[in-house]
Protein backbone atom coordinates (compact mmCIF):
# COMPACT_ATOMS: atom_id res chain seq x y z
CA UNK A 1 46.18 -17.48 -21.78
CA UNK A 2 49.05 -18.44 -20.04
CA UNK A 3 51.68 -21.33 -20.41
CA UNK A 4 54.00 -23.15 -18.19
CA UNK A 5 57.20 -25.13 -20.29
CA UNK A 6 58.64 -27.93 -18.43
CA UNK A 7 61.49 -29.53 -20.25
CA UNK A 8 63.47 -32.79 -18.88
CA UNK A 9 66.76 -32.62 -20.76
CA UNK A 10 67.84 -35.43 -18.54
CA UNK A 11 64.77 -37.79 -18.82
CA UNK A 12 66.95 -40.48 -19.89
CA UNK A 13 68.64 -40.56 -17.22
CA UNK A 14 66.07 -39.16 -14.56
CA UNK A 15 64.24 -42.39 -15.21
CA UNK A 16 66.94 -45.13 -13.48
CA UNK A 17 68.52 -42.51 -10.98
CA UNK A 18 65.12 -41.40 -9.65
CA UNK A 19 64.96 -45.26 -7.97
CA UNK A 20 67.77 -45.17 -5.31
CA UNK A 21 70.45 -43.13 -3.70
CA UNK A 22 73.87 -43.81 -5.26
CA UNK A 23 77.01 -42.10 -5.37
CA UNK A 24 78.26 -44.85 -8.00
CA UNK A 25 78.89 -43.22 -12.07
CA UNK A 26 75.79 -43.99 -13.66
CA UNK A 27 75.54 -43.36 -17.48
CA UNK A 28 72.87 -44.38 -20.05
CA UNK A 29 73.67 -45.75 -23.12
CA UNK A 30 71.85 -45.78 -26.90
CA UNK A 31 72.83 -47.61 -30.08
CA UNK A 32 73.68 -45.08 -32.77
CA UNK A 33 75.34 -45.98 -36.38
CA UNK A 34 75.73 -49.41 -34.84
CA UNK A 35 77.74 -48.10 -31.38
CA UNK A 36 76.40 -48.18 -28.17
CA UNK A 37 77.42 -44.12 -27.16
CA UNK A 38 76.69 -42.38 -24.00
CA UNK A 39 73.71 -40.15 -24.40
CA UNK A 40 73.31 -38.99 -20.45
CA UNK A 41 75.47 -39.32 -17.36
CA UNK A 42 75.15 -38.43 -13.29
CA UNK A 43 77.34 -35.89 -12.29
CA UNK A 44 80.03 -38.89 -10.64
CA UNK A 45 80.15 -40.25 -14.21
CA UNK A 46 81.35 -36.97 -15.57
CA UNK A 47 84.10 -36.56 -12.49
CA UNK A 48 85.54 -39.81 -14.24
CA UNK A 49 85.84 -38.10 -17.65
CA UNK A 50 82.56 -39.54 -19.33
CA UNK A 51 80.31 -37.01 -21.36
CA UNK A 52 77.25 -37.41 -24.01
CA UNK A 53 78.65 -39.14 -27.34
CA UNK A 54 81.22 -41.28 -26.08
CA UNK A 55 81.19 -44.35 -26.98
CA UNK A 56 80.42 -46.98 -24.56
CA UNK A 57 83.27 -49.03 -24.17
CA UNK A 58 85.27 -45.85 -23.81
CA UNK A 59 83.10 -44.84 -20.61
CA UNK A 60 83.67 -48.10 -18.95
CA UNK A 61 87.60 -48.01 -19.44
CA UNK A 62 87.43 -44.61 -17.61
CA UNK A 63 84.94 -45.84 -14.41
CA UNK A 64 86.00 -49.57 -13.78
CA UNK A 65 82.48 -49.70 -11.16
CA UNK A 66 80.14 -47.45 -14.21
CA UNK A 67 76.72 -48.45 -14.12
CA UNK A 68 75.45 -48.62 -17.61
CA UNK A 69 71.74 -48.75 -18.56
CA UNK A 70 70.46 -49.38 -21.92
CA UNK A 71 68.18 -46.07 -23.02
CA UNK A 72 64.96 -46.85 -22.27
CA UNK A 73 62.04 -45.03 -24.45
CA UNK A 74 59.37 -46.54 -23.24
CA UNK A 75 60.33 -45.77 -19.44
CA UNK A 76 60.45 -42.50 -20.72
CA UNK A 77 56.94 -42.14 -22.53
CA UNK A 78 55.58 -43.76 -18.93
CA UNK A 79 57.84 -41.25 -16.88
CA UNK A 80 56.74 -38.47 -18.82
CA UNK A 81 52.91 -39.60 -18.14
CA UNK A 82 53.52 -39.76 -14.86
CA UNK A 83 54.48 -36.35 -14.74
CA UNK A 84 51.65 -35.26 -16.75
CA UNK A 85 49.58 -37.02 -13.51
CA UNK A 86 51.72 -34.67 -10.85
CA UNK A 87 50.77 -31.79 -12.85
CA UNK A 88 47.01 -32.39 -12.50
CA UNK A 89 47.33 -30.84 -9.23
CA UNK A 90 48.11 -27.35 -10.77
CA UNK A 91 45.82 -27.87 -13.86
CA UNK A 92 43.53 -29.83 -15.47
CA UNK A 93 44.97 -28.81 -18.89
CA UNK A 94 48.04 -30.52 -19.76
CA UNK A 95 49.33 -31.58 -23.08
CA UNK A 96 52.40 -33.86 -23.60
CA UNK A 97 55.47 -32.68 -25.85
CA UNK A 98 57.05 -35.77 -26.56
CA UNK A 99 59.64 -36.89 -25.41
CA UNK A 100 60.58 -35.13 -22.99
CA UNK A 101 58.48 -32.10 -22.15
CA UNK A 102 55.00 -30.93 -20.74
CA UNK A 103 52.81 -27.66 -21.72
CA UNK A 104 50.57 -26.50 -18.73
CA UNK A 105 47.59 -24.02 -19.33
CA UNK A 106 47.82 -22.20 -15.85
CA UNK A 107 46.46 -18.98 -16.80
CA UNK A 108 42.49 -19.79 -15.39
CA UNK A 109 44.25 -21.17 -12.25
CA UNK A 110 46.72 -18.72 -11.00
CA UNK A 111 43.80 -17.41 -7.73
CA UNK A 112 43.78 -20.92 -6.90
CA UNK A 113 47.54 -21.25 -6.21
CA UNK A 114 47.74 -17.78 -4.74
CA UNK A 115 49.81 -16.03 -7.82
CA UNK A 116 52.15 -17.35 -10.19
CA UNK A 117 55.11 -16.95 -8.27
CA UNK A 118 53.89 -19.44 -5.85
CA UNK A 119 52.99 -22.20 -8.40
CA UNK A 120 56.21 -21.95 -9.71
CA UNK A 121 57.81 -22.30 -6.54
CA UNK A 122 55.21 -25.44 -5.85
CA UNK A 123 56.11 -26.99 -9.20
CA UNK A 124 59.87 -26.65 -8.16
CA UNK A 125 59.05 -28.35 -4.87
CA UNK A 126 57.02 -31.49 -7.06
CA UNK A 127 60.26 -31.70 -8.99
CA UNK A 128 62.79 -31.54 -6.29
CA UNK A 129 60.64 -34.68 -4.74
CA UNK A 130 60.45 -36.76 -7.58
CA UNK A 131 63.86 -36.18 -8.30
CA UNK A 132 63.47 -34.67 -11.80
CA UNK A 133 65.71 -32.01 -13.20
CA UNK A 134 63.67 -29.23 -15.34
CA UNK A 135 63.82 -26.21 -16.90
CA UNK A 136 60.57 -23.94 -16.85
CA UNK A 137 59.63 -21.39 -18.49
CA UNK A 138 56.46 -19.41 -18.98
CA UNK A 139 54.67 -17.07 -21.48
CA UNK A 140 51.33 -16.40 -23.45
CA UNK A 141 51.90 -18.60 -26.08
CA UNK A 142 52.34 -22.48 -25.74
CA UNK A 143 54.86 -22.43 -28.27
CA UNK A 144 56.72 -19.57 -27.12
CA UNK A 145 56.73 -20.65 -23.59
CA UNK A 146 58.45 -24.08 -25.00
CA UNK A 147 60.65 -22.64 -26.88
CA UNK A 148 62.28 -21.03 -23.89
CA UNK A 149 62.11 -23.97 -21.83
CA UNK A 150 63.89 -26.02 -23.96
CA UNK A 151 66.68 -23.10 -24.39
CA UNK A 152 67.30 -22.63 -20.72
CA UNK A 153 65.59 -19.63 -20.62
CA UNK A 154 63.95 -19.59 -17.28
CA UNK A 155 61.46 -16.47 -17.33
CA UNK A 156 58.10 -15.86 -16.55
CA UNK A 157 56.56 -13.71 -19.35
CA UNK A 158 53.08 -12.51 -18.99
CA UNK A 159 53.23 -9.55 -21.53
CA UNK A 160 52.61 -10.63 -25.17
CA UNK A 161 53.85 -7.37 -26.32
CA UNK A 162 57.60 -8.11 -24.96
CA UNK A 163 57.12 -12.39 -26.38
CA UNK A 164 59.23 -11.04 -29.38
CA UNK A 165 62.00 -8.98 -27.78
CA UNK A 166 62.35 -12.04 -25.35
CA UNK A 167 62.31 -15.06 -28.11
CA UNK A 168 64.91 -13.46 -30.19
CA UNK A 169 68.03 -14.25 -28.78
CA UNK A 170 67.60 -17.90 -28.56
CA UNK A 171 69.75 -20.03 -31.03
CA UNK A 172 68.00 -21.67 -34.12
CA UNK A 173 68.46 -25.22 -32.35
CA UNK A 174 65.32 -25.07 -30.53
CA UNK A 175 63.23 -24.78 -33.37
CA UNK A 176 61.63 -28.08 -34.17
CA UNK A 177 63.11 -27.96 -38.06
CA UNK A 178 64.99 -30.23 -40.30
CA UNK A 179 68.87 -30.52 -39.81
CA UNK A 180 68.65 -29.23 -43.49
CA UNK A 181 67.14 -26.58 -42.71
CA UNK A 182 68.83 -25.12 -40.19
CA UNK A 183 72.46 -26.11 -42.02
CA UNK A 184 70.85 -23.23 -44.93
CA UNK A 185 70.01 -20.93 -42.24
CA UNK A 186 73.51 -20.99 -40.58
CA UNK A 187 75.34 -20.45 -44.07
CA UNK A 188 73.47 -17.23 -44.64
CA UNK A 189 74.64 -15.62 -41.35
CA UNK A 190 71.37 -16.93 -39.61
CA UNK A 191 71.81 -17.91 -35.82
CA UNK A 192 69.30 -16.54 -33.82
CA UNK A 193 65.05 -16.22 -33.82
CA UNK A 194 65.42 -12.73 -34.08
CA UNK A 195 67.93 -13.29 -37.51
CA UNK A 196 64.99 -15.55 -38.84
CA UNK A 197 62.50 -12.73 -38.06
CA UNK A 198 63.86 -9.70 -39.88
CA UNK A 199 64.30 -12.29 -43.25
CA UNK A 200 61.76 -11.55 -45.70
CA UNK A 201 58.37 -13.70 -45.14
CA UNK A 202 58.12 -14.58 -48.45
CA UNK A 203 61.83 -15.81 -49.67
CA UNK A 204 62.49 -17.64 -46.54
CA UNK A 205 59.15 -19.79 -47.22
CA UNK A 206 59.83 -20.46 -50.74
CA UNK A 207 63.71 -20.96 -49.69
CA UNK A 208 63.20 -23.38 -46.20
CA UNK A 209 59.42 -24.35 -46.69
CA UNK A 210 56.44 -22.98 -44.92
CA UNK A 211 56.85 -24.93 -41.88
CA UNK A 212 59.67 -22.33 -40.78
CA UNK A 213 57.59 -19.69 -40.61
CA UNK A 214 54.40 -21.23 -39.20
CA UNK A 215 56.59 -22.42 -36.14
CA UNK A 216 57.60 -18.82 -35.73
CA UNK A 217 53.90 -17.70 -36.10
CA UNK A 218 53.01 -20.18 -33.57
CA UNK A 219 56.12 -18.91 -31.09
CA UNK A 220 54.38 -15.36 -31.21
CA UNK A 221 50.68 -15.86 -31.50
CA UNK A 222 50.41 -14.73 -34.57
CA UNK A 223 48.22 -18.12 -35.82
CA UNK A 224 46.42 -20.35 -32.97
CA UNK A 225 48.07 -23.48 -31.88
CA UNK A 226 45.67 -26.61 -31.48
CA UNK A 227 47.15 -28.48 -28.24
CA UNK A 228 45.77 -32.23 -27.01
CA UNK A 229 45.27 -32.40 -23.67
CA UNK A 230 46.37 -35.50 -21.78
CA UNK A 231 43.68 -37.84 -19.83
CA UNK A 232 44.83 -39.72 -17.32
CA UNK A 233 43.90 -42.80 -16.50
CA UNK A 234 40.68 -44.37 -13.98
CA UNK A 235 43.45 -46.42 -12.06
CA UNK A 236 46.61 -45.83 -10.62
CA UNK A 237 49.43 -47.69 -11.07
CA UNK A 238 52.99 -46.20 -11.45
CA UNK A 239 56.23 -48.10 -11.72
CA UNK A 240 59.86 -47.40 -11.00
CA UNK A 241 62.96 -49.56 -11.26
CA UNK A 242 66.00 -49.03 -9.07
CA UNK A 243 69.52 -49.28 -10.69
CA UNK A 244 70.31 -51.56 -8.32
CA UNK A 245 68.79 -54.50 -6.32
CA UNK A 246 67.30 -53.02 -3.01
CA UNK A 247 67.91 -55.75 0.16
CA UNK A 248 65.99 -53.35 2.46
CA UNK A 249 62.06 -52.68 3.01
CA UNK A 250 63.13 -49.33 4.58
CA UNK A 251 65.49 -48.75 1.63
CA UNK A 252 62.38 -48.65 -0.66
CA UNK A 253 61.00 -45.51 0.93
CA UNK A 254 63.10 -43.38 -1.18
CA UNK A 255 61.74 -45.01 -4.43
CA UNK A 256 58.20 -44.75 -2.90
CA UNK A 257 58.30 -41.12 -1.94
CA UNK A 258 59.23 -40.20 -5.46
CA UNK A 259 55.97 -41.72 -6.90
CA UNK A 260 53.71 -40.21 -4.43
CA UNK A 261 54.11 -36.87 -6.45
CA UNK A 262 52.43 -38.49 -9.20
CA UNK A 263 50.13 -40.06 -7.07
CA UNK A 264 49.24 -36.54 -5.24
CA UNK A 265 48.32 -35.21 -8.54
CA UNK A 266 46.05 -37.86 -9.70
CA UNK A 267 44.19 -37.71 -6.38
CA UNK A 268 43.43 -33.73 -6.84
CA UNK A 269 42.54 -33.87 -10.63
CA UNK A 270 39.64 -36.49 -9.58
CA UNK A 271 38.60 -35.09 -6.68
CA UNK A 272 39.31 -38.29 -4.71
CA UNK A 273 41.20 -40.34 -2.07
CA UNK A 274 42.30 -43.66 -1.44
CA UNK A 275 41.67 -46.19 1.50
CA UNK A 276 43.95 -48.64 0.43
CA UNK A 277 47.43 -48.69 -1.76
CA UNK A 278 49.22 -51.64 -2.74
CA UNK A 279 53.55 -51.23 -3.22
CA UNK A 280 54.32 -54.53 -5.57
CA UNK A 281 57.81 -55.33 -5.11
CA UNK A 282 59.60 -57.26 -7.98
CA UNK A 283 62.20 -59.65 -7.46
CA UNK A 284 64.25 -61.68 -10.13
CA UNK A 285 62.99 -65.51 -10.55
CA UNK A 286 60.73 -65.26 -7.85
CA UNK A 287 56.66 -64.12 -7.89
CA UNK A 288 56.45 -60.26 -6.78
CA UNK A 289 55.49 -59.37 -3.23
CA UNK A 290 52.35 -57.21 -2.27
CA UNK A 291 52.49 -54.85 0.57
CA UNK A 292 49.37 -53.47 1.54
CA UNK A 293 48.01 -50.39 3.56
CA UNK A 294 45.30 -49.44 4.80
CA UNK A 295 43.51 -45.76 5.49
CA UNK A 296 40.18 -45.25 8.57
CA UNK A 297 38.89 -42.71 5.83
CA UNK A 298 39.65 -42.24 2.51
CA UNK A 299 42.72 -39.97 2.19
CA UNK A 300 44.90 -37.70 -0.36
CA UNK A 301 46.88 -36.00 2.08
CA UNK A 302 50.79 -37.21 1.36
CA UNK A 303 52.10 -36.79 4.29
CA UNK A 304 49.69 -39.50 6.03
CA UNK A 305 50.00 -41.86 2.87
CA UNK A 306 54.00 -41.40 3.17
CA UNK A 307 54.21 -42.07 6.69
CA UNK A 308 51.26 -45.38 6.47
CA UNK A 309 54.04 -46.40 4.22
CA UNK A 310 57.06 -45.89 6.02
CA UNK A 311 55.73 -47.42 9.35
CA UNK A 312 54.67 -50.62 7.03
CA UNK A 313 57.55 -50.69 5.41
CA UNK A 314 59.57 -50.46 9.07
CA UNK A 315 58.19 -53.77 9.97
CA UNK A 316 58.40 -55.66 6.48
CA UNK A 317 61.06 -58.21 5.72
CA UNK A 318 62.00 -59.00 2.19
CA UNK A 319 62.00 -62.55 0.80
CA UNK A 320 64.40 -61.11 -2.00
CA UNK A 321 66.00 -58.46 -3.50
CA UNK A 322 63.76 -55.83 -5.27
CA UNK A 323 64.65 -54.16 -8.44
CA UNK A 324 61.43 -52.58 -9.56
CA UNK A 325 58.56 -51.19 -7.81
CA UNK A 326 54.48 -50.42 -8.80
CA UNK A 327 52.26 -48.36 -6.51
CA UNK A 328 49.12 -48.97 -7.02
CA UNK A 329 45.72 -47.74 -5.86
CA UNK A 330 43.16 -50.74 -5.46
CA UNK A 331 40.16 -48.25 -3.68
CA UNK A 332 39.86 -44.60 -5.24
CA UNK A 333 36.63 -43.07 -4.03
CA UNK A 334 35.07 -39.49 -4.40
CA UNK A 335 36.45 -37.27 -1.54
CA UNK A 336 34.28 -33.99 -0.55
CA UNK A 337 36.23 -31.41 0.90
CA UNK A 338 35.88 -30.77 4.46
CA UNK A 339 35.73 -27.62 7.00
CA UNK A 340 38.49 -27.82 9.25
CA UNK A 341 38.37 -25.87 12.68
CA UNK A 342 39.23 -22.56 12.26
CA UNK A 343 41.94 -22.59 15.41
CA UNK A 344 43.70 -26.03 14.41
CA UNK A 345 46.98 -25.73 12.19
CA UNK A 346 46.52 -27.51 8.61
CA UNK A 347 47.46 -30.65 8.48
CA UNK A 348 47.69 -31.71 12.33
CA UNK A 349 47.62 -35.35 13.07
CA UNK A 350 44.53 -36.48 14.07
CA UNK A 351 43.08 -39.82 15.88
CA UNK A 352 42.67 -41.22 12.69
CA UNK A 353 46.55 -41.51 12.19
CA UNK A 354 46.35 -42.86 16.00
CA UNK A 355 44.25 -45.44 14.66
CA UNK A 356 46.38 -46.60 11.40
CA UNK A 357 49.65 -46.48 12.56
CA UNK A 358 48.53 -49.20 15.69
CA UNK A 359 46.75 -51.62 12.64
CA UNK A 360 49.58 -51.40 11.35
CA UNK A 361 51.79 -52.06 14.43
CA UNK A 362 49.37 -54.74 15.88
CA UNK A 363 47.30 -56.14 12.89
CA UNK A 364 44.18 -54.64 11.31
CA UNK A 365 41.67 -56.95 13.05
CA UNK A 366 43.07 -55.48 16.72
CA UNK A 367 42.11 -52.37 16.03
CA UNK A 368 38.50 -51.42 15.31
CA UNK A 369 35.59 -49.41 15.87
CA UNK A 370 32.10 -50.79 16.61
CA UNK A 371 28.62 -50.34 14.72
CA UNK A 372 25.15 -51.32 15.64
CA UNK A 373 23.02 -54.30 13.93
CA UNK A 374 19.43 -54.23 13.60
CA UNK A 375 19.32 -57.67 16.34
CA UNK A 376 17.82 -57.68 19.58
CA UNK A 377 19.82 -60.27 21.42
CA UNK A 378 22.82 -58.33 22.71
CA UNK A 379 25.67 -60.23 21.77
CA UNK A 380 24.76 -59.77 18.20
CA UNK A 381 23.41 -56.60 17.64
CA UNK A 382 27.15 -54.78 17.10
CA UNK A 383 30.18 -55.88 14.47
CA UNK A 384 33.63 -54.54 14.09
CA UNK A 385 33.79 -51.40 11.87
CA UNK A 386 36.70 -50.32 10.30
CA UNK A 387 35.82 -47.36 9.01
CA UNK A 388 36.90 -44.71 11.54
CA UNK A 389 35.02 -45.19 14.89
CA UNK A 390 31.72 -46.88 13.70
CA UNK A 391 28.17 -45.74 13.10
CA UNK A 392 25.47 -45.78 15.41
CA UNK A 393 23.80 -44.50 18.47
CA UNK A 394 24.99 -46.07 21.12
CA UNK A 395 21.52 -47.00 23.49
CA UNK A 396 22.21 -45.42 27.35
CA UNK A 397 20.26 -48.19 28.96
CA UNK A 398 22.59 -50.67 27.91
CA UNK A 399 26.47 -50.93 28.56
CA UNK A 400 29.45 -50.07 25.72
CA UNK A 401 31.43 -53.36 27.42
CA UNK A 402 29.56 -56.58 27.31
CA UNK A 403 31.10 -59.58 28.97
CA UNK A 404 32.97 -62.24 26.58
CA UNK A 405 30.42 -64.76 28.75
CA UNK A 406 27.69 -63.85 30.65
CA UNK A 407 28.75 -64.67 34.22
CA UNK A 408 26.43 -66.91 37.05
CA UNK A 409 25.60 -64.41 39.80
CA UNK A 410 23.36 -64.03 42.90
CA UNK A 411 20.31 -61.89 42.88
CA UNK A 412 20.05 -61.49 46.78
CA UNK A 413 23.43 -59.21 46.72
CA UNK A 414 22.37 -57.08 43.93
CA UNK A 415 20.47 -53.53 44.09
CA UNK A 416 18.19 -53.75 41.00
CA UNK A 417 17.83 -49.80 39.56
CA UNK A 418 16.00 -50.37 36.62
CA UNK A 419 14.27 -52.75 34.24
CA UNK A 420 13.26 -55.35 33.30
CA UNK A 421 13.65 -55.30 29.80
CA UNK A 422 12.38 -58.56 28.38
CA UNK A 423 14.32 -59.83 25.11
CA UNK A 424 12.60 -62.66 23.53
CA UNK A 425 14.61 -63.44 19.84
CA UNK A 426 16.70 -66.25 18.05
CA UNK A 427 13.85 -68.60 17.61
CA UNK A 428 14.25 -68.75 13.76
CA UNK A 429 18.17 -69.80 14.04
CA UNK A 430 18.10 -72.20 16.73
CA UNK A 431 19.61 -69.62 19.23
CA UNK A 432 16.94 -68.41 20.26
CA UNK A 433 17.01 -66.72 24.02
CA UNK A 434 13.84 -65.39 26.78
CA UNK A 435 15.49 -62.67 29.76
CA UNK A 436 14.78 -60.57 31.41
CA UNK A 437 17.40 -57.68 31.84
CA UNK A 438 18.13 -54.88 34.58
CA UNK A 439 20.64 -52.07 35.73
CA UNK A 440 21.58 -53.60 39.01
CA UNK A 441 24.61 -52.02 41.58
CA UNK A 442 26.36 -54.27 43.41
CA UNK A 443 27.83 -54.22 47.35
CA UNK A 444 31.23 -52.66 46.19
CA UNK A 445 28.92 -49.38 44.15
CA UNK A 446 29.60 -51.15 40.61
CA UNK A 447 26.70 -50.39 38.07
CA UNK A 448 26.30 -54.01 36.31
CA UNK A 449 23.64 -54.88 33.64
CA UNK A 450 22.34 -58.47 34.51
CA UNK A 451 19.51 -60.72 33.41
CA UNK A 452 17.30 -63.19 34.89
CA UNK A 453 17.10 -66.32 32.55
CA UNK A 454 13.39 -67.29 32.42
CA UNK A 455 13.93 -70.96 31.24
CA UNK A 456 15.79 -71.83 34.38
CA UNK A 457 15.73 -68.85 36.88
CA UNK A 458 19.11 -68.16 37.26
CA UNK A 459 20.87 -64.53 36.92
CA UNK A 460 23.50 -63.47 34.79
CA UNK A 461 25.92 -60.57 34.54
CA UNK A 462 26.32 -59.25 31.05
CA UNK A 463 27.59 -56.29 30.93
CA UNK A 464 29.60 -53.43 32.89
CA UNK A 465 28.62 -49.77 33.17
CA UNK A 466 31.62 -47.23 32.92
């Protein structure tokens, strides 16, 4: 087996800052002994002198325009879930390490992503976009592979024979143990994993407990580690609120693109795609607005979901401020993959963007394709299909463009080709209709498709051959 540590040290913080762009100090703030004291900051807050354990009132004398946030730890549990959904695209085995870190199993999926090196560089990618700072680390033990993470200690270790020589230098601090019991480790000269190691088994249990040495067991594989493995939801809906109040549409594309991440990764662990996402936009004292967008097919490429979005959001005009967003999928549907021709670059723009980037420019009911209805009277037997370009055979003795009316004509100019075909139908509904029809060509060479109403006698033209 192989494990992937992701640690967020900064998951307090990552969790307003991710929302907007802003070059304003921003720290977050936490109630401690009955203080409100600093327990992350943006690099601009630190240029103005404010660090981790300052008090709050003490940050905001040093940045007069500080933007304080209130620690948030359920933003954090939901961040950290939605990070557990981005990293369904690598694996389907991913277990939470409250709260702030994620354990992936990657070791049965390495062919799939073309080698390790290349996940990793992937995963760095997923990060970079959702704006998430992280330190990874990987090695054959889930515990182990943690344990470096959360020390800084970026390495990819495969060899379990080496886990040792690699855990040992890392301070006592990231061991998941009592403040007690680390205080009794430092006073006899302890300060490293590799000091722990060469104590005697036996003293240091009866001396620190047995949990010490069980974590260490765990680090090296020397007792198996029982790991719950997140489920994600049937539905997705992800949130994220902006430190400030967003005036723009546009502006909201940079809160948008750092949820579609998550939403990549929920798509590819359920084998599905969307054709339809809703952005909810929040406002204060007013109901939230929906903006909706539609996909021809259903779709989990991000590139065409982020630029549906960003020509929707181009031509939307806010009623209010915004400061929260939810992107929701309302239509998830199996998606089976697809063989793509063999001389056409991945991920080329196809008609189908043609077609969703004019609904969304001219209205969804402008743009359509047409399918056939089991109806014999011609006006009737097609509807509007919006799903892609229509279904159907189209029949060759009848034209694609039919006339909005049928125009009054004269039979003595027309060269009849073909027919007639006699339609008799509509007598159940009151609409009911008795032609004749024919190819005809009239004096200037145009092929027409016209009728001869039996009632009265008179000839109609229906249709026009292209």
């Amino acid at each position: 087996m192989l494990w992937l540590a992701l640690h967020f040290p900064s998951l307090p913080l990552d969790v307003f800052a991710r929302g907007t762009v802003t070059d304003a100090p921003l720290a977050v703030a936490e109630k401690q002994s009955g203080r409100s004291r600093i327990v992350a900051c943006n690099a601009a807050a630190q240029g103005c002198g404010v660090g981790p354990g300052m008090s709050a009132t003490a940050a905001q004398a040093l940045a007069d325009d500080l933007i304080l946030c209130h620690r948030d730890r359920a933003a954090e549990r939901a961040s950290l879930e939605g990070l557990a959904l981005w990293a369904g695209r690598f694996t389907p085995s991913v277990s939470l390490v409250p709260p702030a870190g994620l354990l992936l199993e990657i070791g049965g999926c390495l062919s799939l992503h073309h080698g390790l090196a290349n996940l990793l560089r992937q995963a760095r990618d997923g990060l970079a976009a959702m704006a998430c700072a992280a330190t990874m680390a990987c090695a054959p033990t889930a515990h182990g592979a943690w344990l470096l993470a959360k020390a800084g200690s970026e390495k990819a270790l495969r060899d379990r024979a080496r886990l040792e020589a690699v855990l040992a230098p890392l301070p006592l601090a990231v061991l998941e143990q009592p403040p007690a019991v680390l205080e009794g480790l430092a006073m006899i000269g302890a300060e490293t994993l590799g000091d722990c190691l060469r104590l005697p088994r036996d003293g240091m249990a009866r001396r620190f407990g047995p949990s010490l040495v069980d974590e260490l067991d765990r680090a090296l594989g020397r007792v198996p580690e029982a790991r719950d493995f997140y489920v994600p939801p049937a539905q997705f809906a992800r949130s994220l609120e902006t430190p400030a109040p967003v005036h723009d549409a546009e502006a909201l594309q940079f809160a948008v693109r750092r949820l579609l991440p998550e939403l990549e990764g929920f798509l590819v662990r359920h084998q599905a795609g969307i054709e339809a996402l809703e952005l909810v936009c929040r406002h204060e004292r007013r109901d939230p607005a929906v903006i909706r967008v539609g996909f021809a097919r259903p779709t989990r490429e991000p590139a065409r979901i982020e630029l549906m979005l960003r020509e929707t959001l181009g031509r939307t005009r806010l009623a209010a401020p915004v400061h929260a967003i939810t992107l929701r999928a309302t239509a998830v549907l199996p998606l089976a993959g697809v063989n793509r021709d063999l001389f056409r670059p991945a991920g080329e723009a196809d008609g189908e963007w043609l077609i969703e980037r004019l609904r969304i420019r001219l209205g969804r009911e402008a743009v359509h394709g047409l399918a056939t209805v089991a109806e014999h009277r011609p006006e009737r037997a097609w509807r509007p299909s919006y799903q892609g370009a229509g279904e159907g055979e189209a029949n060759r003795h009848r034209p694609l463009w039919l006339l909005p009316r049928p125009l009054r004509c004269t039979a003595e100019r027309l060269k009849l080709e073909s027919g007639p075909e006699r339609i008799e139908s509509g007598w159940w509904d009151g609409d009911d209709i008795a032609r004749d029809y024919y190819v005809a060509v009239d004096p200037h060479g145009a092929r027409l498709w016209v009728y001869c109403d039996r009632a009265s006698g008179e000839w109609y033209v229906h249709g026009v051959f292209a």
